[in-house]
C-alpha atoms as a PDB file:
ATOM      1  CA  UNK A   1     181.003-108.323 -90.249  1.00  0.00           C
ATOM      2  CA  UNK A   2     184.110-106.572 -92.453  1.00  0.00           C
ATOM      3  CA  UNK A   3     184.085-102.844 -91.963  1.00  0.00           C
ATOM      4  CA  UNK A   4     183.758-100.952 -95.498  1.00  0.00           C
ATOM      5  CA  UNK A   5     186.582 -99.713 -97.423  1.00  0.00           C
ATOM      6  CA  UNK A   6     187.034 -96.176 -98.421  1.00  0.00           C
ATOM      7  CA  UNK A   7     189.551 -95.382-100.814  1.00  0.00           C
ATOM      8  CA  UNK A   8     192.410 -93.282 -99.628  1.00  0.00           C
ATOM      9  CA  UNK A   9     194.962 -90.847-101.403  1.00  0.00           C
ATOM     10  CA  UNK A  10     198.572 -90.656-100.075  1.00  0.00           C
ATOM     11  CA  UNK A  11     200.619 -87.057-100.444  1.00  0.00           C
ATOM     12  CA  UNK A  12     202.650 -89.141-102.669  1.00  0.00           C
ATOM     13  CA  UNK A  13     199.089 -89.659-105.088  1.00  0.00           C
ATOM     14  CA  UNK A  14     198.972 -93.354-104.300  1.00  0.00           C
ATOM     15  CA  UNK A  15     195.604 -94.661-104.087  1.00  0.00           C
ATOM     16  CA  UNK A  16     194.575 -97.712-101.760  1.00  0.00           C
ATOM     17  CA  UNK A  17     191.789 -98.701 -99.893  1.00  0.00           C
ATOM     18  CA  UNK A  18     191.558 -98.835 -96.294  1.00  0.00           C
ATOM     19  CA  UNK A  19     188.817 -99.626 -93.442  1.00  0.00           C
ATOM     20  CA  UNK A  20     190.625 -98.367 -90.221  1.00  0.00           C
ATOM     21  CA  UNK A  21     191.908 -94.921 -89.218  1.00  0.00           C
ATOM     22  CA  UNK A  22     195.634 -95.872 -90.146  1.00  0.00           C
ATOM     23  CA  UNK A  23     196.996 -93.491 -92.678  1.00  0.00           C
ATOM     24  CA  UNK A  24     200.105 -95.490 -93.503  1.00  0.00           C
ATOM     25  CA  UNK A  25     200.060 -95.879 -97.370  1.00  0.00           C
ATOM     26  CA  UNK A  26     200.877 -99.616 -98.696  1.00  0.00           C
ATOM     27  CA  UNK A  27     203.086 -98.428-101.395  1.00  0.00           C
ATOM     28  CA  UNK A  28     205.292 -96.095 -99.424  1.00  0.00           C
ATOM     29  CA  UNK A  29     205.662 -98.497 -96.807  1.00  0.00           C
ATOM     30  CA  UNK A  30     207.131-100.990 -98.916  1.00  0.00           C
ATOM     31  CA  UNK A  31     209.092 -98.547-100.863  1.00  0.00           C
ATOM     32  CA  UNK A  32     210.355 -96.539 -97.414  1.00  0.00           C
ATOM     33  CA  UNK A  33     211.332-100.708 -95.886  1.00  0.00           C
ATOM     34  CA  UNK A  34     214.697-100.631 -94.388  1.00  0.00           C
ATOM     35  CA  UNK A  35     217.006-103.172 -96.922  1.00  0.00           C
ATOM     36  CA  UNK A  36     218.915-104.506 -93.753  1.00  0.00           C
ATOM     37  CA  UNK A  37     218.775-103.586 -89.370  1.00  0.00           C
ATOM     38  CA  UNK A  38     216.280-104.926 -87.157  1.00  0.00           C
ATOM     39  CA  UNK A  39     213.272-102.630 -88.353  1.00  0.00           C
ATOM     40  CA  UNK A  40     213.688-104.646 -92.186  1.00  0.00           C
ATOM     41  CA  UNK A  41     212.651-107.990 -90.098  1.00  0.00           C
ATOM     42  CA  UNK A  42     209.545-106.138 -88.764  1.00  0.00           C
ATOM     43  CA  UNK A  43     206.034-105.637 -90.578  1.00  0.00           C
ATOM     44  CA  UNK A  44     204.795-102.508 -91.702  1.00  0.00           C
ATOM     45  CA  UNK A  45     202.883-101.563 -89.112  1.00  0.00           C
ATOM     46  CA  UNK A  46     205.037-102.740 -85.885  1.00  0.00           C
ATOM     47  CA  UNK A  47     208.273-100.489 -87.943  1.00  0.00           C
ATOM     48  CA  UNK A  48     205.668 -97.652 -87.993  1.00  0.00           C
ATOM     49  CA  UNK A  49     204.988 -97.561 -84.668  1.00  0.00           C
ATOM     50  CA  UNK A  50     208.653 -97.944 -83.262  1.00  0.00           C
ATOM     51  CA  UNK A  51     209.952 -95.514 -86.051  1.00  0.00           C
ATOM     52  CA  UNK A  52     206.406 -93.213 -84.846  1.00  0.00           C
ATOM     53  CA  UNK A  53     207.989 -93.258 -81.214  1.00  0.00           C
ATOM     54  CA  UNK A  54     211.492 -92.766 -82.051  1.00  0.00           C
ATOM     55  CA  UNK A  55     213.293 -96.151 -81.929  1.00  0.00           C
ATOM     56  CA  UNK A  56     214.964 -96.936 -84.842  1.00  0.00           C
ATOM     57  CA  UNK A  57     218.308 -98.747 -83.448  1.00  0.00           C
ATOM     58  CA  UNK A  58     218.824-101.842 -81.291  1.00  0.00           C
ATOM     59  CA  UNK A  59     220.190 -99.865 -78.673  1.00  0.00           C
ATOM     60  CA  UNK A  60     216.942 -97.688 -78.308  1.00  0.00           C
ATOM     61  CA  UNK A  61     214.976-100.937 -78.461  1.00  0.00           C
ATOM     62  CA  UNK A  62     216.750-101.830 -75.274  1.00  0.00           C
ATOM     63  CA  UNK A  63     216.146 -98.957 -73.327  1.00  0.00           C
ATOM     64  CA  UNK A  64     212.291-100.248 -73.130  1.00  0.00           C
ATOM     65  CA  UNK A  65     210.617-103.464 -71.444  1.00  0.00           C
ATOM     66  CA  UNK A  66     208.611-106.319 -73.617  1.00  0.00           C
ATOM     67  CA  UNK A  67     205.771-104.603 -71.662  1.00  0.00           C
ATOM     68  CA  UNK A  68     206.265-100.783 -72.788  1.00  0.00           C
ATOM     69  CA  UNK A  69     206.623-102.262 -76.244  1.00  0.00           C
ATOM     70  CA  UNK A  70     203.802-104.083 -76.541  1.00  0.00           C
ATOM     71  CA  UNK A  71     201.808-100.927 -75.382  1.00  0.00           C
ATOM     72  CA  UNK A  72     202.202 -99.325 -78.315  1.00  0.00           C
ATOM     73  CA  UNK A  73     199.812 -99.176 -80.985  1.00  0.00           C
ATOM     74  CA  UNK A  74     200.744-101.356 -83.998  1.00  0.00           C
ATOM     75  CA  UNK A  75     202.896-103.976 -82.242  1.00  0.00           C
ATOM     76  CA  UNK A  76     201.894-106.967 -81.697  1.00  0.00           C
ATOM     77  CA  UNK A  77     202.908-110.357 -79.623  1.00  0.00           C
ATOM     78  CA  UNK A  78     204.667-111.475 -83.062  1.00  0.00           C
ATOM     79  CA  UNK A  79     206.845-108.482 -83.540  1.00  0.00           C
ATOM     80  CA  UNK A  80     208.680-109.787 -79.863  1.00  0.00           C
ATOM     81  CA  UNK A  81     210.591-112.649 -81.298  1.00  0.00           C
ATOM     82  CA  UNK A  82     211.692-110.872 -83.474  1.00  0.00           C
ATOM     83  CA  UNK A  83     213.013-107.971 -81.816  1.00  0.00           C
ATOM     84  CA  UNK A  84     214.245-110.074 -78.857  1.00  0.00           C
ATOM     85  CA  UNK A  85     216.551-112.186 -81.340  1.00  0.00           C
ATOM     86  CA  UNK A  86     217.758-108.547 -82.879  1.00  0.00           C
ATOM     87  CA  UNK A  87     218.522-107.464 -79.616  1.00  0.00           C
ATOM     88  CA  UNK A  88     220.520-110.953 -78.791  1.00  0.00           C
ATOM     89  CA  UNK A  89     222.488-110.716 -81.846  1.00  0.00           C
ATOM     90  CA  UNK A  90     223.554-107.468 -80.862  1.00  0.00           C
ATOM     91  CA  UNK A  91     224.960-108.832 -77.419  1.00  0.00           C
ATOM     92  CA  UNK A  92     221.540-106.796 -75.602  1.00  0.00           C
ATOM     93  CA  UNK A  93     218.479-107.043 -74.196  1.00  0.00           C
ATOM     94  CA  UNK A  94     215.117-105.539 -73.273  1.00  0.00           C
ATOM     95  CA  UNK A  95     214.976-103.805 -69.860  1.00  0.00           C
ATOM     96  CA  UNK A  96     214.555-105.302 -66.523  1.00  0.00           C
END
């Protein structure tokens, strides 16, 4: 059973259909995507939630454990790959 769709209105006027509570709007996300950095390799809704709790650089990213990250609502076991080889390129790591 899919959950019904109700269409939504950004404060931008885009219009798109949605069944959760998330309020991120398709078209902004793709037109807000970083061109380059870590958060670029990410999907919409794991950049979201980092950018949502403040950690937009490498160097924040490593201030937090795999745990802690994956705690947050919107990333997922996928996202860790790819964070954990941004992290390697930049010579770091996630905590403990």
């Amino acid at each position: 059973m899919t959950a019904e769709k109700s269409l939504r209105i950004c404060e931008k006027g885009h219009k798109y259909y949605k069944s959760s509570d998330c309020k991120s709007c398709p078209t902004c996300n793709k037109e807000n995507k970083p061109k380059n950095g870590f958060l670029s390799k990410l999907s919409s809704p794991a950049r979201n939630a980092l950018i949502h709790e403040g950690i937009d650089t490498v160097q924040k990213l490593a201030m937090y454990t795999e745990k802690e990250i994956l705690k947050i609502h919107g990333i997922g076991p996928a996202s860790l790959p790819i964070m954990r080889n941004s992290l390697e390129e930049a010579g770091l790591s996630f905590k403990g």
